[in-house]
C-alpha atoms as a PDB file:
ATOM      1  CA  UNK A   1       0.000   0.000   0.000  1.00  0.00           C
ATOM      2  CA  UNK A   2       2.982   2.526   0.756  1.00  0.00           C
ATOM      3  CA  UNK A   3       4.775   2.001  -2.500  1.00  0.00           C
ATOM      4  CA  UNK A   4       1.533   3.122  -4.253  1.00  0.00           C
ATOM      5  CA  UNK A   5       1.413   6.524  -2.260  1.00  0.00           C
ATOM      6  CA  UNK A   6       5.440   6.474  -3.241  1.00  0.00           C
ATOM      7  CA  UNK A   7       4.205   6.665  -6.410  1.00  0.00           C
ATOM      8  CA  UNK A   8       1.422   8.691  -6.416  1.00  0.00           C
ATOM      9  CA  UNK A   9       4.091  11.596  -4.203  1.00  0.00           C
ATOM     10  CA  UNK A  10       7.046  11.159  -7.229  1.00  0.00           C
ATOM     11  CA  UNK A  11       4.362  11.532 -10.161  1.00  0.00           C
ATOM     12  CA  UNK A  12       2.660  14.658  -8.362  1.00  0.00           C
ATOM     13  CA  UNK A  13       5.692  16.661  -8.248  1.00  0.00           C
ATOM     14  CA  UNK A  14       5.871  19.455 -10.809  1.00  0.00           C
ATOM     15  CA  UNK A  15       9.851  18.371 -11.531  1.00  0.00           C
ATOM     16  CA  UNK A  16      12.608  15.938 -10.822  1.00  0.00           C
ATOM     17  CA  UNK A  17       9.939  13.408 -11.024  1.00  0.00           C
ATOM     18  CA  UNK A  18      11.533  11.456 -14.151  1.00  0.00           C
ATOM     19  CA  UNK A  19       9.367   8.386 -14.817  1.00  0.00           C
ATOM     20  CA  UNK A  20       9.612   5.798 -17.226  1.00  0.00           C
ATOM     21  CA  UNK A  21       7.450   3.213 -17.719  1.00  0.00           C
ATOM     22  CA  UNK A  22       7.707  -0.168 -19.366  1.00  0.00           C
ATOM     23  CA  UNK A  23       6.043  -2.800 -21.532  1.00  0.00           C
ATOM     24  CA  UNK A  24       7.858  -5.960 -20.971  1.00  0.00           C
ATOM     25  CA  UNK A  25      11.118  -6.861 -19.508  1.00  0.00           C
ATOM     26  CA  UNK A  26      13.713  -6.155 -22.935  1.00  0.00           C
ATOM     27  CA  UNK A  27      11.640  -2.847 -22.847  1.00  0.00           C
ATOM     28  CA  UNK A  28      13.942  -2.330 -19.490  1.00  0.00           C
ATOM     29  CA  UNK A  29      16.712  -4.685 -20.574  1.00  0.00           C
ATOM     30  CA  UNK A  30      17.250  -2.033 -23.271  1.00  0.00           C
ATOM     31  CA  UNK A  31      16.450   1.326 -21.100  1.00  0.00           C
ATOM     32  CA  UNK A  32      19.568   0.097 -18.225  1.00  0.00           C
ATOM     33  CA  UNK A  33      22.060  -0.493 -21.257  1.00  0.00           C
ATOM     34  CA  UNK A  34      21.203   2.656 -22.505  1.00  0.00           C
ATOM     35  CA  UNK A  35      21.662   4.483 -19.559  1.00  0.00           C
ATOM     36  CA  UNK A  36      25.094   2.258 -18.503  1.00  0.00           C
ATOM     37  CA  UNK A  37      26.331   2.982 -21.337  1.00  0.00           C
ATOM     38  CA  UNK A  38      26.354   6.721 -21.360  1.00  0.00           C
ATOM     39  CA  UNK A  39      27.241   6.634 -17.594  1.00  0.00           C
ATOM     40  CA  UNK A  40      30.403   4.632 -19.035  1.00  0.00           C
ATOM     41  CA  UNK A  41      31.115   7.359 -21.591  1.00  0.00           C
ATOM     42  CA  UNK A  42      30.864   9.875 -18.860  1.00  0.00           C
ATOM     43  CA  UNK A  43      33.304   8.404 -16.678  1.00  0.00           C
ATOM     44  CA  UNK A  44      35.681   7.810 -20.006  1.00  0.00           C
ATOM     45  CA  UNK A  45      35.034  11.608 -20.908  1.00  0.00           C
ATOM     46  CA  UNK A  46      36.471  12.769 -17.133  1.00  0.00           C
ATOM     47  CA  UNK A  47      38.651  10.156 -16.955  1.00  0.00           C
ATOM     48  CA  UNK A  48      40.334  11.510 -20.562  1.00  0.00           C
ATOM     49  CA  UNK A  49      40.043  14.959 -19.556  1.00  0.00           C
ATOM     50  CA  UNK A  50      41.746  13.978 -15.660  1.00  0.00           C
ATOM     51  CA  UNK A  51      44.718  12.820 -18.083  1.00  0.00           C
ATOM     52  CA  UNK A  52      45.156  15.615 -19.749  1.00  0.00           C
ATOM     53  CA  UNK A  53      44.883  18.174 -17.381  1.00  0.00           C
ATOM     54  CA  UNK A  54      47.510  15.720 -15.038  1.00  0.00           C
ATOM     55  CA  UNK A  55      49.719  16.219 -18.046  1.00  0.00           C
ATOM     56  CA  UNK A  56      49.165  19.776 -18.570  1.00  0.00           C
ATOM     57  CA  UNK A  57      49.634  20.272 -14.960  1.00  0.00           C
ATOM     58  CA  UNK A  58      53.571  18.161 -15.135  1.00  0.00           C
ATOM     59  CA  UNK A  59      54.114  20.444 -18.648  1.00  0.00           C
ATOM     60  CA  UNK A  60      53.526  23.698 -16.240  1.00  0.00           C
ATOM     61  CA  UNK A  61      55.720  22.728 -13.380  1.00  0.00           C
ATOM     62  CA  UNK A  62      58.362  21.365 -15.885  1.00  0.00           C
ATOM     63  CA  UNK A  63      57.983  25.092 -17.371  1.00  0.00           C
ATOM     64  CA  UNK A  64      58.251  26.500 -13.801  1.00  0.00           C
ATOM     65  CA  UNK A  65      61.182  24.940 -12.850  1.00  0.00           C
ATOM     66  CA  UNK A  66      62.826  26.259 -16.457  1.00  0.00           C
ATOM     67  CA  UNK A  67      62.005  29.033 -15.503  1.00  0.00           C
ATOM     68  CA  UNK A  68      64.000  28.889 -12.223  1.00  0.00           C
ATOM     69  CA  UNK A  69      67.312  27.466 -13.916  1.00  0.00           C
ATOM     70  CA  UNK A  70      67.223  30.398 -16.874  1.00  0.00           C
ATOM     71  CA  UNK A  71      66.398  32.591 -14.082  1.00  0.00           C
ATOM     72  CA  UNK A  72      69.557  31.261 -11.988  1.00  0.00           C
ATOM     73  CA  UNK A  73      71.629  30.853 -15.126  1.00  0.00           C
ATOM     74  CA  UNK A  74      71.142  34.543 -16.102  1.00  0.00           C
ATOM     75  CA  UNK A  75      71.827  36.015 -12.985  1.00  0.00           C
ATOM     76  CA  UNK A  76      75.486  34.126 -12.260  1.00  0.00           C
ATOM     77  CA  UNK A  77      75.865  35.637 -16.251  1.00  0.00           C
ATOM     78  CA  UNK A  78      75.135  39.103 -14.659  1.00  0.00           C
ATOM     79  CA  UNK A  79      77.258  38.522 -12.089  1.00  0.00           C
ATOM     80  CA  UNK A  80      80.380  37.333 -13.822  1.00  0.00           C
ATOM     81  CA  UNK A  81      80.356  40.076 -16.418  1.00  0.00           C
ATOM     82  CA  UNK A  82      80.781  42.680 -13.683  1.00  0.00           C
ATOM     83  CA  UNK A  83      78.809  44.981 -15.791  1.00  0.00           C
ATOM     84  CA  UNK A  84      77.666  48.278 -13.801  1.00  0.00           C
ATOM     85  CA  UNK A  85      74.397  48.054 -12.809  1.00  0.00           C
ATOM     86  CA  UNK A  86      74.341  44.270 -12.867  1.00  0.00           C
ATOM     87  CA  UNK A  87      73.168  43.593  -9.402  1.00  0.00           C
ATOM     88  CA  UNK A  88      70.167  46.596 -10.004  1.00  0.00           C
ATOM     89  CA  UNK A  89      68.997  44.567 -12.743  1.00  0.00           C
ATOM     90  CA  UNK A  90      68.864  41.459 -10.630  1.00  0.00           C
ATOM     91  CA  UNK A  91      67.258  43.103  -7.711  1.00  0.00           C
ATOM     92  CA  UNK A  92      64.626  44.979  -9.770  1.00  0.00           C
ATOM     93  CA  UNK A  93      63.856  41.404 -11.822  1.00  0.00           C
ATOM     94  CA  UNK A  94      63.679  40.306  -8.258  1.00  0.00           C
ATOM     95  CA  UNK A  95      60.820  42.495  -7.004  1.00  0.00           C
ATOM     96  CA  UNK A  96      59.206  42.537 -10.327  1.00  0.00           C
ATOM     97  CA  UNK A  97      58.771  39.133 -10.041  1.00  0.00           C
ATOM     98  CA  UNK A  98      57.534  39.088  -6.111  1.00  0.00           C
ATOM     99  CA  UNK A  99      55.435  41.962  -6.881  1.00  0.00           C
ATOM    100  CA  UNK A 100      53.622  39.655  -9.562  1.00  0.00           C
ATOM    101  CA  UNK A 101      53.356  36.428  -7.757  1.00  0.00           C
ATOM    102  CA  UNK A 102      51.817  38.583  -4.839  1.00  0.00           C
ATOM    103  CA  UNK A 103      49.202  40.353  -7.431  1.00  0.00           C
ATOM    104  CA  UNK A 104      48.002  36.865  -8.548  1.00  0.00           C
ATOM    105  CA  UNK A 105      47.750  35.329  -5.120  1.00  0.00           C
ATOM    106  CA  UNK A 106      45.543  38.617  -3.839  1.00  0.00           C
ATOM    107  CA  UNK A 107      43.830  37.814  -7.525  1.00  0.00           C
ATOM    108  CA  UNK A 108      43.194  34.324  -5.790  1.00  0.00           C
ATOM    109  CA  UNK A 109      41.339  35.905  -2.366  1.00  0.00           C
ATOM    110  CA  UNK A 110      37.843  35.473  -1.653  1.00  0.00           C
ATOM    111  CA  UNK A 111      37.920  39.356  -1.230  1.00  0.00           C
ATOM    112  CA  UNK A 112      39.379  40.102  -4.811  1.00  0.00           C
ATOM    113  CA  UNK A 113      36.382  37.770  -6.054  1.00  0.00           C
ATOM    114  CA  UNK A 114      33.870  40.080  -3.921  1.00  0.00           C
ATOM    115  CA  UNK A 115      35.181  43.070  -4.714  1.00  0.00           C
ATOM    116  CA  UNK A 116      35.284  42.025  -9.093  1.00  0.00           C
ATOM    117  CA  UNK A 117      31.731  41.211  -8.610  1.00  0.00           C
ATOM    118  CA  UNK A 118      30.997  44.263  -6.916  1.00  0.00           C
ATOM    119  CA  UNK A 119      32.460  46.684  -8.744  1.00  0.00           C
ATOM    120  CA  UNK A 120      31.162  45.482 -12.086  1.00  0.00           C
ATOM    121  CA  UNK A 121      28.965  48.213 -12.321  1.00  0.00           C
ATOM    122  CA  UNK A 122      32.089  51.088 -11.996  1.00  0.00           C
ATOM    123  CA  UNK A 123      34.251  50.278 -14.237  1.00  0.00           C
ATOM    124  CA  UNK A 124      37.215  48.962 -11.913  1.00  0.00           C
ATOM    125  CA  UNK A 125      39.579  47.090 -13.867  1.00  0.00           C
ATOM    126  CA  UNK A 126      41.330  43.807 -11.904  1.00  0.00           C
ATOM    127  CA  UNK A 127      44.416  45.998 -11.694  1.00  0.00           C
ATOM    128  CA  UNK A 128      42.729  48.829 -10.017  1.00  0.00           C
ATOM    129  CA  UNK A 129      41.110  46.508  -7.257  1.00  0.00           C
ATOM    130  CA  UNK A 130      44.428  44.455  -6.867  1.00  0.00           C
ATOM    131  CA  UNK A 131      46.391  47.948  -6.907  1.00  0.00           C
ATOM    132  CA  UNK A 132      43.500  49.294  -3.986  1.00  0.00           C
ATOM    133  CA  UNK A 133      44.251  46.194  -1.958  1.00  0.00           C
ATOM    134  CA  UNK A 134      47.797  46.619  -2.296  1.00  0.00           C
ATOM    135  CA  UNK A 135      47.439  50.092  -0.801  1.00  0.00           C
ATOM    136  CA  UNK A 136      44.497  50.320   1.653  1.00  0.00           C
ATOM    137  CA  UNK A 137      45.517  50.053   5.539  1.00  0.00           C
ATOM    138  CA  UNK A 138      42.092  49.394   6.013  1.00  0.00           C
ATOM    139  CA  UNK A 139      38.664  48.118   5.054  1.00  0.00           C
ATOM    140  CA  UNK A 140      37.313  52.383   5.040  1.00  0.00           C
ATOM    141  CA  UNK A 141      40.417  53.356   2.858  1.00  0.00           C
ATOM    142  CA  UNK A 142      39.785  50.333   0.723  1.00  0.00           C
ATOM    143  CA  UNK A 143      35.969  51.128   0.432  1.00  0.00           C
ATOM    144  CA  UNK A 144      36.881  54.639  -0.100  1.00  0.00           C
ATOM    145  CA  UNK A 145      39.555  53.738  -3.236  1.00  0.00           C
ATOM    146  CA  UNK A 146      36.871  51.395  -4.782  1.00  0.00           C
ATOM    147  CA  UNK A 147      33.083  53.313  -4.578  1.00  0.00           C
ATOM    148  CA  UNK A 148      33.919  56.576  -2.825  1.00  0.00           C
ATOM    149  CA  UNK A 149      30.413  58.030  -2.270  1.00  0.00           C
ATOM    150  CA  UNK A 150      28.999  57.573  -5.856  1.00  0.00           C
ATOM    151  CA  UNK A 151      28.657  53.962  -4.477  1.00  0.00           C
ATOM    152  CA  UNK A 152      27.559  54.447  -0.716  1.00  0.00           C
ATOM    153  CA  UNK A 153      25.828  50.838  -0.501  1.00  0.00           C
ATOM    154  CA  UNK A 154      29.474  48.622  -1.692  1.00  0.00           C
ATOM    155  CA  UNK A 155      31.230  51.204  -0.054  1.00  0.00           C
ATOM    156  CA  UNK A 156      29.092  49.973   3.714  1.00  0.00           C
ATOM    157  CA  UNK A 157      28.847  46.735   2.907  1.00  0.00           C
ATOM    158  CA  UNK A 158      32.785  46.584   2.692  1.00  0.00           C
ATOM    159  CA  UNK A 159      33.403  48.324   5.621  1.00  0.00           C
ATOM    160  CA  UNK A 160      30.857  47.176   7.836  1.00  0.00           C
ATOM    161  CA  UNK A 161      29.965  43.185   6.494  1.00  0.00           C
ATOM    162  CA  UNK A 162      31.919  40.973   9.042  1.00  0.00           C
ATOM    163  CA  UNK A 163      32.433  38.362   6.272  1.00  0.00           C
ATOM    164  CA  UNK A 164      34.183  41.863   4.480  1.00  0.00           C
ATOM    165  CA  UNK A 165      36.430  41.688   8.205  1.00  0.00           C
ATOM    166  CA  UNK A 166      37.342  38.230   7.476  1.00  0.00           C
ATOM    167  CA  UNK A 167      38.288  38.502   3.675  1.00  0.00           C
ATOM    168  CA  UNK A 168      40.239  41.786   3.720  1.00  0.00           C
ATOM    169  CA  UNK A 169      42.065  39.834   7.316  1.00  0.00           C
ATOM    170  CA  UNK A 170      42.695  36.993   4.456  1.00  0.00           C
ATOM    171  CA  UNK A 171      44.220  38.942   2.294  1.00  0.00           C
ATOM    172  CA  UNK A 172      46.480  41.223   5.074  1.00  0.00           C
ATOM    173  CA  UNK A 173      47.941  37.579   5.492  1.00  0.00           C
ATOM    174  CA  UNK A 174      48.739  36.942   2.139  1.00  0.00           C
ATOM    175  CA  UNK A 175      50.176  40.529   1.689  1.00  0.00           C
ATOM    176  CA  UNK A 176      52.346  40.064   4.817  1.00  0.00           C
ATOM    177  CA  UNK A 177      53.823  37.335   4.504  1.00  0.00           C
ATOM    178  CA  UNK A 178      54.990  38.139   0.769  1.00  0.00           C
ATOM    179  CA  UNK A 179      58.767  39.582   0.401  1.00  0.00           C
ATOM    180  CA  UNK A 180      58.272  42.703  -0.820  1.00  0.00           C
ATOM    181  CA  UNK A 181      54.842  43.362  -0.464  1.00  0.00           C
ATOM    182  CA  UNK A 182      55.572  46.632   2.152  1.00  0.00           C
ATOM    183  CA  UNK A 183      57.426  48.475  -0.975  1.00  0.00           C
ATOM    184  CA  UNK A 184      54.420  47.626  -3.652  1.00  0.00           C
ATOM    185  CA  UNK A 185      52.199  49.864  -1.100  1.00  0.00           C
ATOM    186  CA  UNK A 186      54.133  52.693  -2.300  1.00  0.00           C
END
């Protein structure tokens, strides 16, 4: 008797109520292969696509550490030649290259996500909000770089939202703990 009200509950919903019915047994025989079979595909399709992006991944850290040796290679060059100015070139390759990795792990915050969808409306480019991060000391002067008072409602929920707290405290972290990161603010 319960399996009929089952039934009668699944078929009176307005959706996710997919029902199939059947005729005879190969009538189902045929529906479960059909439906095995592109479950198989499926799991062929991610399976394919795990592979490649496995070996896409080892290609980019093979690239990375490349990178590091030419890096390394260039800079004992510099070095030997003795050339004036040699070292400034290394340094400023140096912080160059911290100030970049730091702009694409603020790029990674929750509050750089918030902020992009936020400010979609004023025209704030992803180097303007990074560049705002990089030199508000806190949420208000942030808030205030971002929506001054053409955008009063962002500019409150930024400096008032405790989730706000918590993401811009996220991204102080990341900031601090980044070589270099004091003489981007500049």
């Amino acid at each position: 008797m319960n399996i009929f009200n089952f039934v009668d509950e699944i078929l009176s919903q307005p959706f996710n109520n997919p029902v199939q019915t059947f005729e005879k047994f190969s009538d189902i025989d045929a529906w479960l292969r059909d439906q095995w079979a592109g479950l198989f595909r499926d799991l062929l399709n991610r399976r394919s696509e795990q592979s490649q992006l496995s070996s896409l991944s080892n290609e980019v850290k093979q690239l990375g550490e490349l990178n590091t040796t030419l890096k390394r290679y260039m800079e004992t060059l510099l070095k030997a030649s003795k050339q004036p100015g040699s070292e400034q070139v290394i340094q400023q390759e140096d912080k160059r290259l911290d100030e970049a990795r730091l702009r694409g792990e603020i790029q990674k915050t929750s509050l750089f996500t918030i902020l992009r969808a936020g400010t979609s409306g004023t025209a704030a480019s992803a180097d303007e909000i990074i560049d705002a991060i990089l030199k508000s000391n806190s949420r208000e002067e942030l808030a205030n770089a971002l929506f001054g008072e053409k955008y009063p409602n962002s500019r409150d929920y930024v400096v008032n939202s405790p989730a706000m707290e918590t993401h811009y405290e996220e991204a102080r972290k990341i900031m601090n703990g980044t070589t270099g990161a004091s003489e981007l603010k500049k």
